[in-house]
Each structure stands twice: as C-alpha cells, then as structure tokens.
N, C-alpha and C. Protein backbone atom coordinates (compact mmCIF):
# COMPACT_ATOMS: atom_id res chain seq x y z
N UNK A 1 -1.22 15.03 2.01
CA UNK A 1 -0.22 15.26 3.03
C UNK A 1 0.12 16.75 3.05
N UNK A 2 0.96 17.47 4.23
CA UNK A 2 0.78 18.56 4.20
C UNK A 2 2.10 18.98 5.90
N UNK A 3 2.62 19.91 5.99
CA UNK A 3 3.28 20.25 6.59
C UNK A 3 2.44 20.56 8.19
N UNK A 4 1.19 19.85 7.99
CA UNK A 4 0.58 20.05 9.39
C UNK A 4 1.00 18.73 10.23
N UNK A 5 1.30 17.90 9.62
CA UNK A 5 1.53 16.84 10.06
C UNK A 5 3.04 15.66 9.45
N UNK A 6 3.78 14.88 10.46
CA UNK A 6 4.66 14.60 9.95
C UNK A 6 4.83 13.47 9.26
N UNK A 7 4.08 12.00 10.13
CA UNK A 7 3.76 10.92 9.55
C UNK A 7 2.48 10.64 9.57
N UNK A 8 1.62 9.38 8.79
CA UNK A 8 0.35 9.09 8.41
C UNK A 8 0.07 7.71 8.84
N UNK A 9 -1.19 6.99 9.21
CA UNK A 9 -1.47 6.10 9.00
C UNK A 9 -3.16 6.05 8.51
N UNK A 10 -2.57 4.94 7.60
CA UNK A 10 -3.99 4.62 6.69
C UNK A 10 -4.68 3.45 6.88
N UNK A 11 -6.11 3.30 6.86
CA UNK A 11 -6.64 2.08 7.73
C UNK A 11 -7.71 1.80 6.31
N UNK A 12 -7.70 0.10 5.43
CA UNK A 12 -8.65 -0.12 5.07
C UNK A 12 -9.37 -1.21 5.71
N UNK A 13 -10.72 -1.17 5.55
CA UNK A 13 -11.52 -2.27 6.07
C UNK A 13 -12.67 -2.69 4.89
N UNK A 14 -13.03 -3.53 5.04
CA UNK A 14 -13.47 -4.27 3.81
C UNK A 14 -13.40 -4.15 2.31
N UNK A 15 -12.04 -4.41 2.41
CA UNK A 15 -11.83 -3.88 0.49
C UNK A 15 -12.22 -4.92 -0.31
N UNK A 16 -12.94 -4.95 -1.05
CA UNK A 16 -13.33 -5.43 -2.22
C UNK A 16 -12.72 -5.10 -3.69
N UNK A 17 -12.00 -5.99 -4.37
CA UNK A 17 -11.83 -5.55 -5.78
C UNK A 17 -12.99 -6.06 -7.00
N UNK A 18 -13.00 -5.33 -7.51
CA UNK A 18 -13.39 -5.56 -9.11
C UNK A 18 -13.59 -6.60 -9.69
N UNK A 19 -11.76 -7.04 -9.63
CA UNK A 19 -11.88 -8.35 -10.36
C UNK A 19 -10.82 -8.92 -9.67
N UNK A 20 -11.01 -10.19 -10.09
CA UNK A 20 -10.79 -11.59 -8.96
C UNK A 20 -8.93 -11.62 -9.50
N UNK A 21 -8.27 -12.15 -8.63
CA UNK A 21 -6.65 -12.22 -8.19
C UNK A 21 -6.10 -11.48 -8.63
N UNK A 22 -6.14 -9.96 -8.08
CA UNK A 22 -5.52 -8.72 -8.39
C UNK A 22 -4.24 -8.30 -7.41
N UNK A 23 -3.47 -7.98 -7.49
CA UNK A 23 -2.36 -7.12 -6.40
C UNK A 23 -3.03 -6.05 -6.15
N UNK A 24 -2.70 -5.41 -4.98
CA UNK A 24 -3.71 -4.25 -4.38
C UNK A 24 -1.72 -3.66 -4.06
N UNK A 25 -1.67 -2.37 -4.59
CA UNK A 25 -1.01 -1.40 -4.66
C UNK A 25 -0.80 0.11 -4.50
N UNK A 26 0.17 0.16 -4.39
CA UNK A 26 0.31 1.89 -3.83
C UNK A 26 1.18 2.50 -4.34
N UNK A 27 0.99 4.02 -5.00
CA UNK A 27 1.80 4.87 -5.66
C UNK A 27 1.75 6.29 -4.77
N UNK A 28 2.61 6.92 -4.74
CA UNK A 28 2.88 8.38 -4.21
C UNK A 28 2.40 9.19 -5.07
N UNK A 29 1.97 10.72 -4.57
CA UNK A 29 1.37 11.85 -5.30
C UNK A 29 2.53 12.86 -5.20
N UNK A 30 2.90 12.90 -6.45
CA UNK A 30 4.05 14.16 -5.97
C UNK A 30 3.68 15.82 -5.68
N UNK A 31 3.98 16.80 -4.51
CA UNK A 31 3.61 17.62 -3.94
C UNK A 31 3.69 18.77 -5.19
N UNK A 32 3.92 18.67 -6.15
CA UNK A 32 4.41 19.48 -7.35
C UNK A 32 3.32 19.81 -8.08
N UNK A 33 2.80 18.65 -8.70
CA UNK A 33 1.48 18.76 -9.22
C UNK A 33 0.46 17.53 -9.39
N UNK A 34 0.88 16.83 -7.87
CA UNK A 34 -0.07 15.65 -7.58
C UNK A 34 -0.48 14.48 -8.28
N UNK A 35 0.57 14.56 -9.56
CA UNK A 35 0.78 13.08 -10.78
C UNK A 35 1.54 11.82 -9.64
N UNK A 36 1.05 10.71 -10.07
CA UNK A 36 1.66 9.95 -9.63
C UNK A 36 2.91 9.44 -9.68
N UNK A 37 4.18 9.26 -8.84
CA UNK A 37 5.30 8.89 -8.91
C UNK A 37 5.05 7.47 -9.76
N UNK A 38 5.89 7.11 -10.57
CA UNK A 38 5.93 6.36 -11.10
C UNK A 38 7.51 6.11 -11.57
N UNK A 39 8.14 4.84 -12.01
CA UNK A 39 8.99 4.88 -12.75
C UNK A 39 9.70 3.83 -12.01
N UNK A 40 11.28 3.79 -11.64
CA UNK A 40 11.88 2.66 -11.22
C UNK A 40 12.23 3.52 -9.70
N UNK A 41 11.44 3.43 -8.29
CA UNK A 41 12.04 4.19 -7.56
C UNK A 41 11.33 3.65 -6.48
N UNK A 42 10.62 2.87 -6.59
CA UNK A 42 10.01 1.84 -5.17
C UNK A 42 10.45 0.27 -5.06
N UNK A 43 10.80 0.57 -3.48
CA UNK A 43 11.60 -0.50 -3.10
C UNK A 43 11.24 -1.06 -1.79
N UNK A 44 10.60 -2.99 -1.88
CA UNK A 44 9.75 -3.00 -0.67
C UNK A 44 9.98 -4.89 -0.76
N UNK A 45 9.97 -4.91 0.53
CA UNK A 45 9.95 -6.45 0.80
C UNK A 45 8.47 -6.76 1.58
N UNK A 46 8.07 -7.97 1.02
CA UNK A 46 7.00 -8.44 1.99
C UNK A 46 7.01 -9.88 2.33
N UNK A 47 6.41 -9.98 3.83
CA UNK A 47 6.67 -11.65 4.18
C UNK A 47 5.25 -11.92 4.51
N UNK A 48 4.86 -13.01 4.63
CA UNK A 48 3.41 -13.27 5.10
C UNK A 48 3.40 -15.13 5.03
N UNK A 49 1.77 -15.49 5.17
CA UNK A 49 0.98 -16.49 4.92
C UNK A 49 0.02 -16.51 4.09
N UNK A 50 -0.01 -18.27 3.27
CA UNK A 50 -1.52 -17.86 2.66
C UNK A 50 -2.12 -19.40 2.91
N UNK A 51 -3.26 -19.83 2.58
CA UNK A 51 -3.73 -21.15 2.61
C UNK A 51 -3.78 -21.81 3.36
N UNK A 52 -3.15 -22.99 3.32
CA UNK A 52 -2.62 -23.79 4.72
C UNK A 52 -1.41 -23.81 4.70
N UNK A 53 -1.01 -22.70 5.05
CA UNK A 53 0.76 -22.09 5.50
C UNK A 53 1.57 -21.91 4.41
N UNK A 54 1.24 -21.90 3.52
CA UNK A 54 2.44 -21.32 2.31
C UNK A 54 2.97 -20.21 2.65
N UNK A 55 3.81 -20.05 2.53
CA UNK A 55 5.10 -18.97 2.89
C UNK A 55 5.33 -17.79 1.77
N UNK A 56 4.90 -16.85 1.87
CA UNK A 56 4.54 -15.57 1.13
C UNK A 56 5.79 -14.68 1.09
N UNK A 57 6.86 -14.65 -0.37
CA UNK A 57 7.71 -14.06 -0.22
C UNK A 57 7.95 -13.12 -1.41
N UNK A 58 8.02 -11.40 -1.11
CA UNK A 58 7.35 -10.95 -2.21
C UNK A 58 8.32 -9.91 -2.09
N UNK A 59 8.77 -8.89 -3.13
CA UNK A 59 9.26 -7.90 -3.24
C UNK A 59 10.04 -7.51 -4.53
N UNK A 60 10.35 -6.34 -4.22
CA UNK A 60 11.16 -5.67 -5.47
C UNK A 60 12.49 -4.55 -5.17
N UNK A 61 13.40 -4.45 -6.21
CA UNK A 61 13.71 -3.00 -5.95
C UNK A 61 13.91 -2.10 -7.49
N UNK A 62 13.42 -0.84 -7.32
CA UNK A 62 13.13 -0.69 -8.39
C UNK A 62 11.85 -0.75 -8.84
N UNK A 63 10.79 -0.83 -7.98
CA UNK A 63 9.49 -1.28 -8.98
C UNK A 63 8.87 0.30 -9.09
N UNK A 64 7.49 0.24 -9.71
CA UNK A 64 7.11 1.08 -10.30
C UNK A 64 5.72 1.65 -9.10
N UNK A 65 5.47 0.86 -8.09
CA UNK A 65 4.59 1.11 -6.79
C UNK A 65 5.09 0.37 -5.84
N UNK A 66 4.80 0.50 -4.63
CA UNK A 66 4.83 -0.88 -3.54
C UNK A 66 3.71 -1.67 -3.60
N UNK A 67 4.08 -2.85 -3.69
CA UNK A 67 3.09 -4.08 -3.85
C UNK A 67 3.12 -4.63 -2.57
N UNK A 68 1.26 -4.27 -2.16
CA UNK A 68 0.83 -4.16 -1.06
C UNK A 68 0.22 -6.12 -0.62
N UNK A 69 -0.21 -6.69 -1.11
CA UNK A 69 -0.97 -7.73 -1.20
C UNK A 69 -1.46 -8.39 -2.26
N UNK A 70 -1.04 -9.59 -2.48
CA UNK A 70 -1.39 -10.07 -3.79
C UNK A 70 -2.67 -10.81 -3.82
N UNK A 71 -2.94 -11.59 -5.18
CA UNK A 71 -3.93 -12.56 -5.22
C UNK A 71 -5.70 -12.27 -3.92
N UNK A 72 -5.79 -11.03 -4.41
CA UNK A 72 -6.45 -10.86 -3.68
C UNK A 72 -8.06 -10.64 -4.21
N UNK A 73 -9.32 -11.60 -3.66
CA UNK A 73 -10.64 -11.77 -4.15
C UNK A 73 -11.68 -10.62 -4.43
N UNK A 74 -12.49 -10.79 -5.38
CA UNK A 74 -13.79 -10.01 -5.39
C UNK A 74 -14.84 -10.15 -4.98
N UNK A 75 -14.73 -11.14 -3.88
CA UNK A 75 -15.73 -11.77 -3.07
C UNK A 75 -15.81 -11.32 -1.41
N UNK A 76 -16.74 -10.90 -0.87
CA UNK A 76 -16.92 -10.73 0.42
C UNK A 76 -15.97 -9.94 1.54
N UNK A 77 -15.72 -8.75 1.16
CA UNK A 77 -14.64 -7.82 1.53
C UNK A 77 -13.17 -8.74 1.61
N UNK A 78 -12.23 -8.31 0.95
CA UNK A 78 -11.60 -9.50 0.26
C UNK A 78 -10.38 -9.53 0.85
N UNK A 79 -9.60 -8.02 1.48
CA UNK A 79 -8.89 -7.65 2.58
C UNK A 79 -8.93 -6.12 3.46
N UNK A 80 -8.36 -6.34 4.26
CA UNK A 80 -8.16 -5.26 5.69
C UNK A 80 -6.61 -4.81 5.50
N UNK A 81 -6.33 -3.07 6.15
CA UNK A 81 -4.67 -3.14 5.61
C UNK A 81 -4.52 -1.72 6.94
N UNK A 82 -3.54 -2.13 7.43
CA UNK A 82 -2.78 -0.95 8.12
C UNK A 82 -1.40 -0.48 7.68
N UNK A 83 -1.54 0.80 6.91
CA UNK A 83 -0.05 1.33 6.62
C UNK A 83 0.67 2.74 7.24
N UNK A 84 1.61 2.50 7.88
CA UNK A 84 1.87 3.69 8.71
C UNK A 84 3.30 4.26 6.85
N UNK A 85 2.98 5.75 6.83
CA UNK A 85 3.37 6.10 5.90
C UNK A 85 4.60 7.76 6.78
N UNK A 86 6.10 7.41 6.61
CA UNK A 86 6.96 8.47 7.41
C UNK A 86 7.72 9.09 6.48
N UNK A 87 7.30 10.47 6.96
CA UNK A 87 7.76 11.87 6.30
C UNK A 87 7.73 11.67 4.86
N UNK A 88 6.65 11.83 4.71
CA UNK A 88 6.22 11.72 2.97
C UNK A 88 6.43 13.67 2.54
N UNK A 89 6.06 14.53 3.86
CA UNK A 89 5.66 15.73 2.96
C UNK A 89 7.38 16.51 3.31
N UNK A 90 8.65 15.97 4.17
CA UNK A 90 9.71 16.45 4.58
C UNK A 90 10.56 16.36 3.21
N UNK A 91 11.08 17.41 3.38
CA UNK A 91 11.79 17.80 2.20
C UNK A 91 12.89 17.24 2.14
N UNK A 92 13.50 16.65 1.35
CA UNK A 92 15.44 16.24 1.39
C UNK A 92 15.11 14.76 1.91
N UNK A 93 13.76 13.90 2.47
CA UNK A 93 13.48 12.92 3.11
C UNK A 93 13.40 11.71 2.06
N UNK A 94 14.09 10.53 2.69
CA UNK A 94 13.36 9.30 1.53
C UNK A 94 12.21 8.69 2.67
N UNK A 95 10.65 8.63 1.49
CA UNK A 95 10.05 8.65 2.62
C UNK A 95 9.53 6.82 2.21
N UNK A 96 9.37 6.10 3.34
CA UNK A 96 9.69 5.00 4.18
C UNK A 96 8.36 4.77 4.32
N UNK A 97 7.60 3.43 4.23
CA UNK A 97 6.54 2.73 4.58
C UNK A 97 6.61 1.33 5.43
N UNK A 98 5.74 1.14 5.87
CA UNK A 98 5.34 -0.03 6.63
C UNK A 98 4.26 -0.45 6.61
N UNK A 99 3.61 -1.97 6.38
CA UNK A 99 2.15 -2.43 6.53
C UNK A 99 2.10 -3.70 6.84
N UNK A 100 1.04 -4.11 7.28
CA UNK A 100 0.25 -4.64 7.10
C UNK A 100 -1.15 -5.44 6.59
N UNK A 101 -1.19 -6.88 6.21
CA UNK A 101 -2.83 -6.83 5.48
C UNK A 101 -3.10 -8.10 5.21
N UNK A 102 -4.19 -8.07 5.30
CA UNK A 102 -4.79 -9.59 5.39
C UNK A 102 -6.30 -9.75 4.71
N UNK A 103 -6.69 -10.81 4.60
CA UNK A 103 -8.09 -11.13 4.51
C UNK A 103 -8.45 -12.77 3.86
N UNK A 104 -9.70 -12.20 3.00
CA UNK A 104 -9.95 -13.71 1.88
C UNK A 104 -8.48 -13.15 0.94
N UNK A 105 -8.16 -14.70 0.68
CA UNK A 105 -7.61 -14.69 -0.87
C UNK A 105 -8.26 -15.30 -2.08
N UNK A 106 -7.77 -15.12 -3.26
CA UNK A 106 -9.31 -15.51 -4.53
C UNK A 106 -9.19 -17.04 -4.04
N UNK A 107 -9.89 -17.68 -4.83
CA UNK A 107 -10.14 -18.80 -4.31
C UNK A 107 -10.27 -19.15 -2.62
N UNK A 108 -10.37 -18.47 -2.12
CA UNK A 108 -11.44 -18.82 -0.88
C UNK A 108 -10.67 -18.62 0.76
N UNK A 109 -9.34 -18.92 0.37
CA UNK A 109 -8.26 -19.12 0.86
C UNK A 109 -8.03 -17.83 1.92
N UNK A 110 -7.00 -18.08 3.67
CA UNK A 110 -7.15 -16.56 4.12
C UNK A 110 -5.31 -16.13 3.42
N UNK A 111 -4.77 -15.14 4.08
CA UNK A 111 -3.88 -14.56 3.38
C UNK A 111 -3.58 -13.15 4.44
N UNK A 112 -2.36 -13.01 4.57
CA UNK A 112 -1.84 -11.99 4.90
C UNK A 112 -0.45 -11.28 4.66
N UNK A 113 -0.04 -10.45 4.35
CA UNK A 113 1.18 -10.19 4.26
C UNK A 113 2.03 -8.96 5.27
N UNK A 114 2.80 -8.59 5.70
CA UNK A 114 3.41 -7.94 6.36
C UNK A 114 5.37 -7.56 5.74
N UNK A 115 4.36 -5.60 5.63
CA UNK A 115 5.85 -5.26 4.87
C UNK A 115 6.59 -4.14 4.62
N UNK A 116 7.28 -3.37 4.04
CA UNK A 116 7.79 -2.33 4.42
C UNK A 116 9.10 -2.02 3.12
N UNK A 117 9.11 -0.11 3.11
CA UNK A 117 10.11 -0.09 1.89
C UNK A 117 10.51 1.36 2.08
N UNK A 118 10.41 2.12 0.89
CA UNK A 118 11.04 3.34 0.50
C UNK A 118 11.13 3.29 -0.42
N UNK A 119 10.95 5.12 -0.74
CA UNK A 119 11.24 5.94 -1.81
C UNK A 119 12.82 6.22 -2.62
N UNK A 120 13.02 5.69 -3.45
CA UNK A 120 14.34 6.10 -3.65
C UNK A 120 14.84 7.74 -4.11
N UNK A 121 13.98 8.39 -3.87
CA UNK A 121 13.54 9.60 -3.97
C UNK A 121 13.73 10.88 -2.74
N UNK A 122 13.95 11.96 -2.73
CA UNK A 122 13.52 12.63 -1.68
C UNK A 122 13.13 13.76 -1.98
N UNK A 123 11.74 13.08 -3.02
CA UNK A 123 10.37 14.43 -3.55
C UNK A 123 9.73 14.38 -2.26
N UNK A 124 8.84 15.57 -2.41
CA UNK A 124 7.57 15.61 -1.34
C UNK A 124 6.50 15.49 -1.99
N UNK A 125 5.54 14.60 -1.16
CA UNK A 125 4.48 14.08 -1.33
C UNK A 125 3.11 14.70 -1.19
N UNK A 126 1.91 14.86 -1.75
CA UNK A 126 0.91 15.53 -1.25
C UNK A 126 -0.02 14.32 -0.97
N UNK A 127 0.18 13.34 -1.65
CA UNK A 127 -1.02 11.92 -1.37
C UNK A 127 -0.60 10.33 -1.61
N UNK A 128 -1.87 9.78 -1.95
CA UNK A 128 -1.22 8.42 -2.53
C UNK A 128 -2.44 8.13 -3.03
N UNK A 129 -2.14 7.41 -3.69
CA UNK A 129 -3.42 6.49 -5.01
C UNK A 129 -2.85 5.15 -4.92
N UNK A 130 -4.02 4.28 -4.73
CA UNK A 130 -4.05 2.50 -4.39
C UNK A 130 -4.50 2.04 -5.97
N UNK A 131 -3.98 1.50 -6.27
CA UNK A 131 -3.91 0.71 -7.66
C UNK A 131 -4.00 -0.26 -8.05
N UNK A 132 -4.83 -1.78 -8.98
CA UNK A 132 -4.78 -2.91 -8.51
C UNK A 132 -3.75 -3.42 -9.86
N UNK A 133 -3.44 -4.73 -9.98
CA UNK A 133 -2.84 -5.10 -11.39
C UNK A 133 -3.66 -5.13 -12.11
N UNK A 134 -5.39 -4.88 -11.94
CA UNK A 134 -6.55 -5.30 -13.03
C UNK A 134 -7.39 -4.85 -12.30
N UNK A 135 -8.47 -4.16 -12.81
CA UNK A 135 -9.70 -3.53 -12.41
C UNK A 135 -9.32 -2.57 -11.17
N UNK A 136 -10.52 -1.97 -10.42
CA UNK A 136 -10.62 -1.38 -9.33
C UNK A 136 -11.41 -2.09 -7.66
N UNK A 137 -11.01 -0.94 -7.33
CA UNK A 137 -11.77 -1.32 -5.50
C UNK A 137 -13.26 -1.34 -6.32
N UNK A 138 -13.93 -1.68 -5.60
CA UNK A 138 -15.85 -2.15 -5.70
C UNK A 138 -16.08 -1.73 -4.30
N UNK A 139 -15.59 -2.02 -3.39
CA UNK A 139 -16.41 -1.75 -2.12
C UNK A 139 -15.53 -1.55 -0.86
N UNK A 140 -15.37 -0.75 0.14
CA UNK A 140 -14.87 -0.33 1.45
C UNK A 140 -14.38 1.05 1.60
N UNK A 141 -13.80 0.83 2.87
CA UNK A 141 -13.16 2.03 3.34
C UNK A 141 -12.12 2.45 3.41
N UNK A 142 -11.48 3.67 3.37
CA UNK A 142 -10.16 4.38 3.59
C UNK A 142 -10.07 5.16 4.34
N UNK A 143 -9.11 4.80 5.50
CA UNK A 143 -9.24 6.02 6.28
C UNK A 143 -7.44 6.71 6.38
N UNK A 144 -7.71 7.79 6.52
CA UNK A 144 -6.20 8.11 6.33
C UNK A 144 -6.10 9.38 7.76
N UNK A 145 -5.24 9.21 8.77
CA UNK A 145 -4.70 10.07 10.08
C UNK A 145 -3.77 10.46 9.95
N UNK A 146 -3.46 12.15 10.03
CA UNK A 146 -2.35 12.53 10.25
C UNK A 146 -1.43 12.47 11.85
N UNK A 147 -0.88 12.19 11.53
CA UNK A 147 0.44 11.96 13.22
C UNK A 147 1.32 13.37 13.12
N UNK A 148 1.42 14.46 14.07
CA UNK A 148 2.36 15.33 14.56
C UNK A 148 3.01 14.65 15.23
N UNK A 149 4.47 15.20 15.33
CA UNK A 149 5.78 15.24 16.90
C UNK A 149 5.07 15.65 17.69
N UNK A 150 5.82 15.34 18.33
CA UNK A 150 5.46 15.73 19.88
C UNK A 150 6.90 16.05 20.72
C-alpha cells in the first residue's frame, strides 16, 4: 500500500490450501517495517452458508487476524474471495475491511461467508499477508488493485 492510492481491492481465484479444514486469514503489514500486526487488535464479524444451509456465524473482537473463511479444502481450488480493504495507508485512520468468499468446503460441501471489521489501531499499513490455521496456499491467484478519489 502506498499514498498513491486510497483504498484496495483484492481478488482470489482458485485457492487451494495445503492442508485439509484450515481457516484462510488475514494480517496487516505495518508501514514501519512491514512485520505483521499481530496481537489483540482485529475485530470482524462474519455471516454466511455451508452444506445444506447451516447458518455460518463467526467472529471476534480482539483477535489476532481477521478470520476470512473457515473449514476450508485441499481439494480442487477450494475457495474464491473478494476483499475491498479502506484507508489502510491514511494516517490517524482505523482501517476497515469488507469481504466476501466462497467455494468447496473440506469434506465436499459448498460454503460461503460474507464479512467485515477493523483495525483497532490507527498504524499505517504497507501490505497484508493471508495466513491459514495449518499449512499454506498450494495453488491460485492474488490479485490486489489500488482505488484513488476521485
């Protein structure tokens, strides 16, 4: 992130993990010296579907990343995710997320969640690093767009 631009959105498509029923997660890069935020300062609700309609109710405050999607497979690109990410690099800002994401869930199952939080913080950001509860990504894409005002 960078003062060329004000907000972000990030697009994955066929993510694959590592290893089988992992949370797929997200941590901030602090603009200082690009270590990951960590500690008690992410705060995020998520609602969704999984299976045949189970009711997906997920969140924290206080956690240590935003928890993007859970229980998610190592089989056959396993989910898809749209996250629009605001004023991460504004100074004095708590900066604020929103997403989306869906796909397979482990066991075979589809799955989506839809969700949104904040920084309890108002560091500036230079990036972000996706994190799972166990192992890593194996396979897809990341795409990340910067958004100017207008």
């Amino acid at each position: 992130f960078s003062s060329s631009f004000v907000n972000y959105k990030v697009i994955g498509s066929g993510i694959n993990m590592a290893t089988d029923n992992t949370q797929f997660r997200m941590r901030m890069l602090k603009e200082s010296d690009d270590s990951a935020e960590t500690g008690s300062s992410y705060n995020f609700s998520n609602v969704g579907q999984r299976g045949a309609g189970n009711a997906v109710d997920d969140g924290a405050t206080g956690a240590s990343e935003f928890g993007i999607i859970n229980n998610c497979a190592n089989t056959g690109q396993s989910i898809n995710f749209e996250i629009n990410i605001y004023k991460p690099f504004v100074s004095g800002n708590y900066t604020s997320v929103t997403y989306i994401a869906g796909g397979r869930r482990s066991g075979g199952n589809a799955h989506m969640t839809a969700g949104g939080g904040y920084l309890n913080l108002t560091t500036q950001y230079s990036g972000l690093r996706f994190i799972m509860s166990s192992g890593n990504i194996s396979a897809g894409n990341i795409l990340i767009f910067g958004i100017s005002d207008s």
